[in-house]
C-alpha atoms as a PDB file:
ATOM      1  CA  UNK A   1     114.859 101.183 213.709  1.00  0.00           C
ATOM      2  CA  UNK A   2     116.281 104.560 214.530  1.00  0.00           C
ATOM      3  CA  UNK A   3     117.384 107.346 212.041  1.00  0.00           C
ATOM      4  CA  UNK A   4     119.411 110.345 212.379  1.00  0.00           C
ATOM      5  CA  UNK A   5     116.898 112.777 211.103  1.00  0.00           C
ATOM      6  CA  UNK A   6     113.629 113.030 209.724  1.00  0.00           C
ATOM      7  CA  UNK A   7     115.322 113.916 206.490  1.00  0.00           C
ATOM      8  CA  UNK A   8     116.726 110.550 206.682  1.00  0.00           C
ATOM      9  CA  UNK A   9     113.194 108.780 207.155  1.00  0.00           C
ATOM     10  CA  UNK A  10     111.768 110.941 203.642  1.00  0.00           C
ATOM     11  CA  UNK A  11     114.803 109.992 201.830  1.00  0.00           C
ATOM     12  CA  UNK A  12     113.939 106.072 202.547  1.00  0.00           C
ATOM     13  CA  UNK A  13     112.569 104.069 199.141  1.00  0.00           C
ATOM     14  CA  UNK A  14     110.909 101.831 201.491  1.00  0.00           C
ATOM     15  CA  UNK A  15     108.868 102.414 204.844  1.00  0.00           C
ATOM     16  CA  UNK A  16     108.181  99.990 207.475  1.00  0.00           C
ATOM     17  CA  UNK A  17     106.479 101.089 210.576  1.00  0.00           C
ATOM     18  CA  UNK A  18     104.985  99.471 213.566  1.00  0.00           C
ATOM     19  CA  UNK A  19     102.453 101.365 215.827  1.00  0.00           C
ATOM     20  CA  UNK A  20     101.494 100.641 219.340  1.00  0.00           C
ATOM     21  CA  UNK A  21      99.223 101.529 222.229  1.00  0.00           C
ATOM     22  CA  UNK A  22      96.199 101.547 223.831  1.00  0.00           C
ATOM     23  CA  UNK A  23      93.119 100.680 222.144  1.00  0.00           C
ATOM     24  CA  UNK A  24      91.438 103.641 220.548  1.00  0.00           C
ATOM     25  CA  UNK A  25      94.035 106.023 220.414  1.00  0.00           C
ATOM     26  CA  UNK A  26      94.466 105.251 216.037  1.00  0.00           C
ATOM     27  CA  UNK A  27      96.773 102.728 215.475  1.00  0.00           C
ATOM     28  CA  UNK A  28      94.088 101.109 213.197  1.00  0.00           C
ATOM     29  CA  UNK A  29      93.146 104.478 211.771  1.00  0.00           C
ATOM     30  CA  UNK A  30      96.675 105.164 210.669  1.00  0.00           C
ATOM     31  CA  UNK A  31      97.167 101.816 209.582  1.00  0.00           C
ATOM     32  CA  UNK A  32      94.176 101.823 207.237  1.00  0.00           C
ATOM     33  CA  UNK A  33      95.353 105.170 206.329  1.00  0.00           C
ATOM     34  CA  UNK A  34      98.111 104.186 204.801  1.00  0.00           C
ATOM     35  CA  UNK A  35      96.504 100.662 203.203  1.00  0.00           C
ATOM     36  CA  UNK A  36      94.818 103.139 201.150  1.00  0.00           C
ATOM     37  CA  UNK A  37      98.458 105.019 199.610  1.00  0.00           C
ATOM     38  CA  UNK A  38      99.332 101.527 199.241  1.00  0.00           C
ATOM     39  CA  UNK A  39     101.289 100.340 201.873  1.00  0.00           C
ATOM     40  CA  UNK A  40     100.926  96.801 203.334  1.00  0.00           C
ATOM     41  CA  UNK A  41      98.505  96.364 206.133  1.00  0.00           C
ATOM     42  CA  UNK A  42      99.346  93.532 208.886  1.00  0.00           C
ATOM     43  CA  UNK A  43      97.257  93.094 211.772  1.00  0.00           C
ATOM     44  CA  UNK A  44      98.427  91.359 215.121  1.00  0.00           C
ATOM     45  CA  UNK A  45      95.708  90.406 216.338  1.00  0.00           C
ATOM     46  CA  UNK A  46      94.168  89.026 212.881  1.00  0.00           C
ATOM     47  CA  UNK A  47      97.173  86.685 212.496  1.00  0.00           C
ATOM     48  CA  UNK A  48      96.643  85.771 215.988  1.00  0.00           C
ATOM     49  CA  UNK A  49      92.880  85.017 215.184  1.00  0.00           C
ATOM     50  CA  UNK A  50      93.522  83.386 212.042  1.00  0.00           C
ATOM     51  CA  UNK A  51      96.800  81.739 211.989  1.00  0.00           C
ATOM     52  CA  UNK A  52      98.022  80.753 215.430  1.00  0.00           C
ATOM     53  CA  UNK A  53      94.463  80.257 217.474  1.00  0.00           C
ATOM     54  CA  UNK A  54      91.676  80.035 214.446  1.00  0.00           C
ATOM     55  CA  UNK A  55      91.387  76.138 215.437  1.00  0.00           C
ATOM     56  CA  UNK A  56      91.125  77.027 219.192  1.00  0.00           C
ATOM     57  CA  UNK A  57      88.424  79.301 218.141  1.00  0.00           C
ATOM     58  CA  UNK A  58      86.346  77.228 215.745  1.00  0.00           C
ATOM     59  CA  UNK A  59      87.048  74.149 218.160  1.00  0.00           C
ATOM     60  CA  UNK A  60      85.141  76.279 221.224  1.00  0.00           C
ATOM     61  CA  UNK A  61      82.227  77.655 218.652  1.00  0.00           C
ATOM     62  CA  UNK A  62      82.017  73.582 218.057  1.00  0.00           C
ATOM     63  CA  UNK A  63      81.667  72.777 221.718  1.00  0.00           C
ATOM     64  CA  UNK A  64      78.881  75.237 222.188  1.00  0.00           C
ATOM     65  CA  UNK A  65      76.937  73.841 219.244  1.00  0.00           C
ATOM     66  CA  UNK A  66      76.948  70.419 220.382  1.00  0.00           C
ATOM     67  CA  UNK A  67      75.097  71.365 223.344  1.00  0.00           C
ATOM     68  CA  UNK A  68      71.935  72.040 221.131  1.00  0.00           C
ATOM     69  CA  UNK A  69      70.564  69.157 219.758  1.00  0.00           C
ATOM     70  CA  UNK A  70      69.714  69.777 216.495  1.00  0.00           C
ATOM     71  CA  UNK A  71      73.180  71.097 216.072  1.00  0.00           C
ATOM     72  CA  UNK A  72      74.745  68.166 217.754  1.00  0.00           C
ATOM     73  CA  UNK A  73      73.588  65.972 214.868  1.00  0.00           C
ATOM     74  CA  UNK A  74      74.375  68.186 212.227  1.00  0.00           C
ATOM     75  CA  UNK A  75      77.850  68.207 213.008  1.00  0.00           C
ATOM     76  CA  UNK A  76      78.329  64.560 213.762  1.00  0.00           C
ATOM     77  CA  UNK A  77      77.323  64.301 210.359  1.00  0.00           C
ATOM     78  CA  UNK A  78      78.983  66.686 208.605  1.00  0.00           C
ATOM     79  CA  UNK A  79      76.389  68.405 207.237  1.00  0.00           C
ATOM     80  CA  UNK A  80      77.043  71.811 208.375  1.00  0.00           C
ATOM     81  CA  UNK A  81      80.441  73.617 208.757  1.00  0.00           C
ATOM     82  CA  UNK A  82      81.286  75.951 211.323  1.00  0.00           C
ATOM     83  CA  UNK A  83      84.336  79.030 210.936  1.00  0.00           C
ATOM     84  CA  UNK A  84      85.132  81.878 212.499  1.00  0.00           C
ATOM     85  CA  UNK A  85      84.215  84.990 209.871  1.00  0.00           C
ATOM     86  CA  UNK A  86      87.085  87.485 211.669  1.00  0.00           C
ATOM     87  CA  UNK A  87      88.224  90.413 210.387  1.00  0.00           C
ATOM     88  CA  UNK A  88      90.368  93.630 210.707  1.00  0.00           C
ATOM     89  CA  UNK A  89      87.485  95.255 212.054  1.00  0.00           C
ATOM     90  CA  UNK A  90      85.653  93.094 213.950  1.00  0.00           C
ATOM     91  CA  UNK A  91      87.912  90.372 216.017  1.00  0.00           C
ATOM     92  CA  UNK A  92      85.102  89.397 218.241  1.00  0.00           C
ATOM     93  CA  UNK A  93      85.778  85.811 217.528  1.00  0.00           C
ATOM     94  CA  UNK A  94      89.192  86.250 219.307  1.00  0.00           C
ATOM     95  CA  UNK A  95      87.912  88.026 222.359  1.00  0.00           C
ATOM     96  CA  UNK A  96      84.857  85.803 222.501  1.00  0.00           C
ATOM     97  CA  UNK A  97      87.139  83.155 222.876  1.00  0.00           C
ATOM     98  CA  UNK A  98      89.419  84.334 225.608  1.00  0.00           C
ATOM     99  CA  UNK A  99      86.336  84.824 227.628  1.00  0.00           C
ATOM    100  CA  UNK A 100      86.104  86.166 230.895  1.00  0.00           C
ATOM    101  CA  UNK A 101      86.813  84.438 234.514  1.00  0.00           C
ATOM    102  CA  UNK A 102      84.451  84.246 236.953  1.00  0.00           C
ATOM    103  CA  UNK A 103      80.433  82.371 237.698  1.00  0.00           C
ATOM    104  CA  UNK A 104      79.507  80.315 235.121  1.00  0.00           C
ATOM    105  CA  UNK A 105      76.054  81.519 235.111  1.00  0.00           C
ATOM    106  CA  UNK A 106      76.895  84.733 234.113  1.00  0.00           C
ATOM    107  CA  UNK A 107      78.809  84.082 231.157  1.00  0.00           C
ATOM    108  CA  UNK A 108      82.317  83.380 232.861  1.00  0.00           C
ATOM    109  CA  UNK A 109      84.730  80.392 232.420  1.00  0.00           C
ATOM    110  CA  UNK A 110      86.852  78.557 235.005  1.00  0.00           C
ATOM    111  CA  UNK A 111      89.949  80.999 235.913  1.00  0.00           C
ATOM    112  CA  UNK A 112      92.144  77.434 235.769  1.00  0.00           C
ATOM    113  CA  UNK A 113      90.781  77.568 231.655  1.00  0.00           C
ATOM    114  CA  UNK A 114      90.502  81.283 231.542  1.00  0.00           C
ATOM    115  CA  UNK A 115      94.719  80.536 232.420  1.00  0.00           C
ATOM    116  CA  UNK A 116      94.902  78.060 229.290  1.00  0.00           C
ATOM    117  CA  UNK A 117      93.459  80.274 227.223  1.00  0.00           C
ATOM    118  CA  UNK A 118      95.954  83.156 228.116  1.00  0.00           C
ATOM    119  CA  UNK A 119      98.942  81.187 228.090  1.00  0.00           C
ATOM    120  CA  UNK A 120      97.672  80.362 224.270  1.00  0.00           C
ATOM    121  CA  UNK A 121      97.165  83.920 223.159  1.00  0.00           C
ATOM    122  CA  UNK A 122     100.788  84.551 224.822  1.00  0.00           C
ATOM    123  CA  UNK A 123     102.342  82.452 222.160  1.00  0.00           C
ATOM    124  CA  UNK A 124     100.313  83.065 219.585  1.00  0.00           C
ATOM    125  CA  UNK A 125     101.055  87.130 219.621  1.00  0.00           C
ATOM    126  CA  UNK A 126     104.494  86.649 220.104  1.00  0.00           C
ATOM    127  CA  UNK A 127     104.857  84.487 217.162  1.00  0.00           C
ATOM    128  CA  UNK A 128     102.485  86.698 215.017  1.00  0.00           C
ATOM    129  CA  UNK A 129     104.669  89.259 216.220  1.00  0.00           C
ATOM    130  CA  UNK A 130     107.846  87.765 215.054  1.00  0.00           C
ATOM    131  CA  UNK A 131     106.328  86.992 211.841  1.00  0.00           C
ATOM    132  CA  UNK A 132     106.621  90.716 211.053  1.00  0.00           C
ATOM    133  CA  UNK A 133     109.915  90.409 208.885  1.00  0.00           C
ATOM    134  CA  UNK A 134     108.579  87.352 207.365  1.00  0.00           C
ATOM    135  CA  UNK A 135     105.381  89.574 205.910  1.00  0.00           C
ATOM    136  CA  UNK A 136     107.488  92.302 205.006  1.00  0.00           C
ATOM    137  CA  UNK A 137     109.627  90.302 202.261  1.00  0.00           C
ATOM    138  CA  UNK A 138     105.855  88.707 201.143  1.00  0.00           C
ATOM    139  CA  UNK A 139     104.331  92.150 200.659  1.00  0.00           C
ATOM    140  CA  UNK A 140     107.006  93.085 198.335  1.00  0.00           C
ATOM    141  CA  UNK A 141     108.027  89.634 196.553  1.00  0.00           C
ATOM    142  CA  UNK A 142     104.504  88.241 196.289  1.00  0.00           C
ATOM    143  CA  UNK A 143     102.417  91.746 196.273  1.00  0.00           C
ATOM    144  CA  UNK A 144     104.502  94.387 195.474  1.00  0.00           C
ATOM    145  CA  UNK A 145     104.648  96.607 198.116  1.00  0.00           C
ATOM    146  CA  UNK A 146     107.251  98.601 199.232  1.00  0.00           C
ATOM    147  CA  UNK A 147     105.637  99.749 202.601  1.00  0.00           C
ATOM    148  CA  UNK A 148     104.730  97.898 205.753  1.00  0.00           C
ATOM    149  CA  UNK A 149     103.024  99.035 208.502  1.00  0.00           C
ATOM    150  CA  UNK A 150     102.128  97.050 211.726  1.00  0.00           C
ATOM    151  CA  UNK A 151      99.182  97.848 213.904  1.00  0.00           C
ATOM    152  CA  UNK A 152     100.511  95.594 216.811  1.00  0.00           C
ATOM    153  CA  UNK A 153      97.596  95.445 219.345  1.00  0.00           C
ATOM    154  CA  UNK A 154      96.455  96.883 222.412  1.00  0.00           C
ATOM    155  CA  UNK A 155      98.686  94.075 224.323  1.00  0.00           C
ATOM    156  CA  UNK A 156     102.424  94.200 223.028  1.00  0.00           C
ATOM    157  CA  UNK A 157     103.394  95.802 226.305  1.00  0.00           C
ATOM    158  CA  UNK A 158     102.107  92.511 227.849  1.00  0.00           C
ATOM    159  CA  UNK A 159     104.265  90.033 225.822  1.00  0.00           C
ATOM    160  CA  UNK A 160     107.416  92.004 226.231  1.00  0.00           C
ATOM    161  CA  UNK A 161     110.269  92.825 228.606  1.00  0.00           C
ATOM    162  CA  UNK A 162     111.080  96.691 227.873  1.00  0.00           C
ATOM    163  CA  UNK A 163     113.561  96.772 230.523  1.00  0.00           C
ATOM    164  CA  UNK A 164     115.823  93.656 228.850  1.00  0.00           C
ATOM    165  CA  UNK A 165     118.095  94.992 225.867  1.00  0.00           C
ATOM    166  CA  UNK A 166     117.721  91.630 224.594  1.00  0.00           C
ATOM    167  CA  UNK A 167     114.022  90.734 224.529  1.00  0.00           C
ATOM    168  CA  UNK A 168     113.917  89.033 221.373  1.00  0.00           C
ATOM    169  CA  UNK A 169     110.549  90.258 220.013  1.00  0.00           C
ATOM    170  CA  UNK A 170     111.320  94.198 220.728  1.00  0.00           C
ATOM    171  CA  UNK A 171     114.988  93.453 219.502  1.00  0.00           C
ATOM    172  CA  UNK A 172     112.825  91.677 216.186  1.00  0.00           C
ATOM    173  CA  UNK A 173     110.687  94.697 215.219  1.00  0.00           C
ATOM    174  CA  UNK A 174     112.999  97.464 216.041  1.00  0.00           C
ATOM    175  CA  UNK A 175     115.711  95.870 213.833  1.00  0.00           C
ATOM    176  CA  UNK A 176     113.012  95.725 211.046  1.00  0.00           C
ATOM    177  CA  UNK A 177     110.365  98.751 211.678  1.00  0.00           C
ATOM    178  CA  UNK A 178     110.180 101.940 213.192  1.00  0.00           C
ATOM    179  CA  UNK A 179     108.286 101.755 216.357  1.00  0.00           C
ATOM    180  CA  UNK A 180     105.714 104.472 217.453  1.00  0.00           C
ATOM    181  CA  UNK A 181     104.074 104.751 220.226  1.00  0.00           C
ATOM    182  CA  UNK A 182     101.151 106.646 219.909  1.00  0.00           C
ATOM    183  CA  UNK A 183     100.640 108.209 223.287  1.00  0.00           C
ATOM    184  CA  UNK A 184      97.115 108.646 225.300  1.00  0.00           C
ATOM    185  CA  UNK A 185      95.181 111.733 227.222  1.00  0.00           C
ATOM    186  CA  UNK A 186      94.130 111.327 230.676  1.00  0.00           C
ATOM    187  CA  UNK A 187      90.546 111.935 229.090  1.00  0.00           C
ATOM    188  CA  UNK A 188      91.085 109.328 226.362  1.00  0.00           C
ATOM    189  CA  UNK A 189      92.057 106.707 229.412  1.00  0.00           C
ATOM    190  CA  UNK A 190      88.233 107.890 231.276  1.00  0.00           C
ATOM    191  CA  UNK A 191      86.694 107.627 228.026  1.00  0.00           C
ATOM    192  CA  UNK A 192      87.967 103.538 227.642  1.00  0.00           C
ATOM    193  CA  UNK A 193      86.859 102.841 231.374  1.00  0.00           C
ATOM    194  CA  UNK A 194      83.459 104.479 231.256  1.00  0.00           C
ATOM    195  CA  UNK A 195      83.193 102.549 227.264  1.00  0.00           C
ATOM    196  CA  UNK A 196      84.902  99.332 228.989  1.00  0.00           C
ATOM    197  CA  UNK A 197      82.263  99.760 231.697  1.00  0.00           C
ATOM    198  CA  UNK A 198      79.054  99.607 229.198  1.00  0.00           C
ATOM    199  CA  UNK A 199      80.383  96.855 226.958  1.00  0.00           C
ATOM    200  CA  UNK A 200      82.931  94.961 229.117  1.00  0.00           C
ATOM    201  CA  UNK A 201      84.753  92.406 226.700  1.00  0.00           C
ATOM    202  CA  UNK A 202      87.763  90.123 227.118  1.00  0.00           C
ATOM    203  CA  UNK A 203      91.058  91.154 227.486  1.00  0.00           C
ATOM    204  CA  UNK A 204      94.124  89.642 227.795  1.00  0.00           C
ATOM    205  CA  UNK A 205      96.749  90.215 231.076  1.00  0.00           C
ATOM    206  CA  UNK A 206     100.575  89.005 231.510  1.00  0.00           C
ATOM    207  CA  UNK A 207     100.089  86.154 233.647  1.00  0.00           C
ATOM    208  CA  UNK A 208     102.057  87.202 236.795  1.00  0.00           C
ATOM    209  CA  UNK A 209      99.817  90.147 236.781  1.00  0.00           C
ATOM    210  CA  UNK A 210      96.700  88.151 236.761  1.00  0.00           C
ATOM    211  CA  UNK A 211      97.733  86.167 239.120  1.00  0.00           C
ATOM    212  CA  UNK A 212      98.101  89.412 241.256  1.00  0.00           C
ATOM    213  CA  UNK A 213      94.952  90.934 240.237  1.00  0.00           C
ATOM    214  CA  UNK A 214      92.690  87.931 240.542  1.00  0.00           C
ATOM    215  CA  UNK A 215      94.044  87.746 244.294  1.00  0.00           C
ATOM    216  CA  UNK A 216      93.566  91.514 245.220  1.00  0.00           C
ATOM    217  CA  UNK A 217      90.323  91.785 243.269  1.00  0.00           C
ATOM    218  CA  UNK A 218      88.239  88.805 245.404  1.00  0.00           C
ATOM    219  CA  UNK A 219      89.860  89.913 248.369  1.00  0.00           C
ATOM    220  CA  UNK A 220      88.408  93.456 247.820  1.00  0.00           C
ATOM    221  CA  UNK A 221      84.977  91.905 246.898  1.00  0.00           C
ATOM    222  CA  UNK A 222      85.149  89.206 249.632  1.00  0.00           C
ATOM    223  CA  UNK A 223      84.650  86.670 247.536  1.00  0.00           C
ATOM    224  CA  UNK A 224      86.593  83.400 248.467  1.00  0.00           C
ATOM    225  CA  UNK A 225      85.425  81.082 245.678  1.00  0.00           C
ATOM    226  CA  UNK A 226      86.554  81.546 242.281  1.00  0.00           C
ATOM    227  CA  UNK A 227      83.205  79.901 240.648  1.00  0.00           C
ATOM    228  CA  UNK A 228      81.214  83.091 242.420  1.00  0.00           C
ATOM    229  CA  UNK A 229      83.512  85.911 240.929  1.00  0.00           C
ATOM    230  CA  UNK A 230      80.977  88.534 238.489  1.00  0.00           C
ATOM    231  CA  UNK A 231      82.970  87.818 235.381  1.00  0.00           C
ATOM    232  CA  UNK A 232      82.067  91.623 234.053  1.00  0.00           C
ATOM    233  CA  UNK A 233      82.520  93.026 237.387  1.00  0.00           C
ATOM    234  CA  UNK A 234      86.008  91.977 237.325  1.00  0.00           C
ATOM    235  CA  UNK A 235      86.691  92.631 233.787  1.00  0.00           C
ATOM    236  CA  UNK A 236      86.274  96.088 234.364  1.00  0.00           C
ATOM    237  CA  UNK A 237      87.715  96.175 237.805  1.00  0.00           C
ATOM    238  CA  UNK A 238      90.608  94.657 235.969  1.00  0.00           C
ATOM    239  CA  UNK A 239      90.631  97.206 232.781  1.00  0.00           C
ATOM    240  CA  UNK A 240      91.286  99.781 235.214  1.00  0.00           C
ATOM    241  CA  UNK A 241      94.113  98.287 237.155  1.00  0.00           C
ATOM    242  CA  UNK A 242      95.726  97.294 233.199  1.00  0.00           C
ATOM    243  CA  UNK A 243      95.085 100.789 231.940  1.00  0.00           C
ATOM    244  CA  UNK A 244      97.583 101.504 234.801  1.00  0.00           C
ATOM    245  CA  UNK A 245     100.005  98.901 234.215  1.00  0.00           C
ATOM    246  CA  UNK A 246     100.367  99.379 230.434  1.00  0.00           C
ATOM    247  CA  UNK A 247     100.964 103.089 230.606  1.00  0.00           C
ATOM    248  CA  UNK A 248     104.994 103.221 231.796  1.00  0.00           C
ATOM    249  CA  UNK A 249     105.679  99.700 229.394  1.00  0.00           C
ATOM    250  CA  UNK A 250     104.950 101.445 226.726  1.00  0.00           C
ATOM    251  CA  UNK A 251     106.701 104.378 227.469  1.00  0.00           C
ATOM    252  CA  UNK A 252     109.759 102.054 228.429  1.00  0.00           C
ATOM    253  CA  UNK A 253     109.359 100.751 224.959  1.00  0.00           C
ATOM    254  CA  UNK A 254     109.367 104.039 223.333  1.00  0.00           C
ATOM    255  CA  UNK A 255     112.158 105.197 225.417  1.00  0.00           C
ATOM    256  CA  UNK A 256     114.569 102.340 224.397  1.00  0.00           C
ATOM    257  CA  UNK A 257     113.487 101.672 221.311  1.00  0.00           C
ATOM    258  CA  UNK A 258     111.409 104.156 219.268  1.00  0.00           C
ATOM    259  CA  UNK A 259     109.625 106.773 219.304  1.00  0.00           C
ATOM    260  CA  UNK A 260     106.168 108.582 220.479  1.00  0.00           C
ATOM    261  CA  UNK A 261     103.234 110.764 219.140  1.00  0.00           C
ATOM    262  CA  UNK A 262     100.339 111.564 220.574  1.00  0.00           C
ATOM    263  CA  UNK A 263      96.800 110.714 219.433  1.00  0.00           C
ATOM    264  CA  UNK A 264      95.464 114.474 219.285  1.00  0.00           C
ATOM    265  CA  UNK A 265      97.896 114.569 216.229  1.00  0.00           C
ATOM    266  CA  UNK A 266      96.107 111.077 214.274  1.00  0.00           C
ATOM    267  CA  UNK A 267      92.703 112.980 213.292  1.00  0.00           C
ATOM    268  CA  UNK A 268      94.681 115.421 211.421  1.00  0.00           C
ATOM    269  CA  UNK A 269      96.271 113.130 209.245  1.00  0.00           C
ATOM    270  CA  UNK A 270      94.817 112.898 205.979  1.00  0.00           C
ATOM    271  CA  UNK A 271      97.594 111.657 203.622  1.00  0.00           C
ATOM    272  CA  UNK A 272     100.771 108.964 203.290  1.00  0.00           C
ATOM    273  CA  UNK A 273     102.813 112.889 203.267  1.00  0.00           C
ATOM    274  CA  UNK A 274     100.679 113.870 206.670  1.00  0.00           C
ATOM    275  CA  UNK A 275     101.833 110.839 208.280  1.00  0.00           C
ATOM    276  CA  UNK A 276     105.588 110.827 207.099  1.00  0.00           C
ATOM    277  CA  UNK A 277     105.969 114.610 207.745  1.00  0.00           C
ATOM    278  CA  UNK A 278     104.872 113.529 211.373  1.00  0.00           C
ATOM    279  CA  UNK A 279     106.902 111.110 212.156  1.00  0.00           C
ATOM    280  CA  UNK A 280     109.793 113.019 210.257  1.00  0.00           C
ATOM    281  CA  UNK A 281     109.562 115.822 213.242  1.00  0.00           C
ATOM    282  CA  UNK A 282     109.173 113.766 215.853  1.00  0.00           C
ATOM    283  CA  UNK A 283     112.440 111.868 214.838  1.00  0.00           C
ATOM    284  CA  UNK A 284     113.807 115.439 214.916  1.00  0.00           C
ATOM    285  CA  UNK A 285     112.740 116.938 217.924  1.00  0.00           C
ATOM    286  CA  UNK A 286     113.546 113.050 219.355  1.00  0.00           C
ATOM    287  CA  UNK A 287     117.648 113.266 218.209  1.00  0.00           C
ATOM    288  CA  UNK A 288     117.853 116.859 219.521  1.00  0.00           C
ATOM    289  CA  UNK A 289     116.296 115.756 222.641  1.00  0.00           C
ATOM    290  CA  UNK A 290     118.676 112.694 222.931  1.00  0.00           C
ATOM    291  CA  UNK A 291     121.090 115.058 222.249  1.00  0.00           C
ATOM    292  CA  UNK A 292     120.380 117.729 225.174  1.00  0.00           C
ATOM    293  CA  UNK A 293     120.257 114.467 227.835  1.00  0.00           C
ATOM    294  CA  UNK A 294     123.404 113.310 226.285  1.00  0.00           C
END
């Protein structure tokens, strides 16, 4: 969703907005933000945890209690019940799942099911993600609300082909949102490694790049078998080399098909009017730059 000037955003009845980009830099921030002025919050990556892979979830929380015994036989018998308590702020039970590839005895998973489980997330985001029009007729016929905004994950980049004019899930929420890309520092990208590096967690790669990765990273290490891989090692080998790889897609998104801030400008929003007179300029200065190229 483009507009011909900010004055054209403000003069909107109804708002629906859709921010992207690395983890940390406030998407979540400015989508809670705006919960609070009443606007309709939709997380990503909680429909992806609840509607499209909760079973896959609950199903591997299962498998790990049936290897203690007195589990085992409470849940052949039905007398306990097991569910995964995720949230908007904490979707461990997502990343737990996806896991990390790698020795076994060190937490990791086969890379062959480490595969499976990407491939699943794959779907499931792009489906949450074209559920976006879908939630924003239910926030206003079954809520009431006449704002939206989208805080689409760290990984849309991933699921997405910025360079086709007809990739159906960019084509899907520019036709129904405005997208922003809120942009990163070159500190803010040390600050995720050396954060990454203390707590590594699972993340999740487009699969010709893992493919790639998972090659160049055991050749590096000179590891041949994929059982003897350190699963953190390479999950924050690998954070690196995505940090790298995610920066230009979502500039190619933002370039074709919205627009960009930068996340120095998120702590000084306070208010719904802080956030609209943002993105009100930076539609602005965006035509007149459009404008100069053209």
């Amino acid at each position: 969703m483009r507009f011909s000037s900010g004055r054209a955003l403000r003069e909107q009845s109804a708002h629906a907005v859709t921010f992207f980009g690395m983890s940390g830099v406030g998407k979540t921030t400015l989508a809670g933000l705006l919960q609070t002025h009443d606007w309709f919050q939709y997380s990503v990556d909680y429909r992806i945890g609840t509607r499209y892979m909760g079973e896959h979830i609950v199903d591997n929380f299962k498998r790990e209690a049936m290897k203690v015994p007195f589990l085992r036989q409470l849940l052949r018998s039905d007398s306990i019940y097991i569910r995964s308590n995720i949230s908007f702020e904490n979707l461990s039970p997502l990343s737990t799942y996806l896991g990390k590839p790698g020795n076994e005895a060190l937490g990791g998973i086969p890379f062959a099911e480490y595969k499976r489980r990407q491939a699943q997330h794959r779907q499931a985001e792009i489906r949450a993600l074209l559920d976006v029009p879908e939630f924003i007729e239910r926030a206003t016929d079954i809520y009431g609300y006449a704002h939206f905004v989208c805080d689409s994950g760290g990984s849309l980049c991933e699921v997405v082909d910025p360079t086709d004019a007809a990739d159906p899930v960019l084509q899907c929420l520019a036709e129904h949102s405005m997208l922003v890309y809120i942009r990163g520092t070159a500190g803010h990208t040390r600050m995720l490694v050396e954060r990454f590096r203390k707590h590594p967690k699972p993340m999740y790669y487009n699969p010709a790049f893992l493919e790639a990765k998972w090659v160049e990273y055991k050749a590096l290490r000179g590891v041949t078998d994929d059982a003897l891989v350190d699963p953190d090692d390479f999950a924050v080998w690998g954070f690196e080399q995505l940090l790298a790889h995610r920066i230009p897609l979502y500039e190619a998104i933002a370039e074709r098909y919205g627009y960009v801030i930068d996340m120095e400008d998120v702590p000084a929003l306070r208010t719904e009017s802080d956030v609209l007179d943002l993105l009100a300029r930076t539609i602005d200065a965006d035509v007149q730059q459009r404008g100069v190229r053209a």
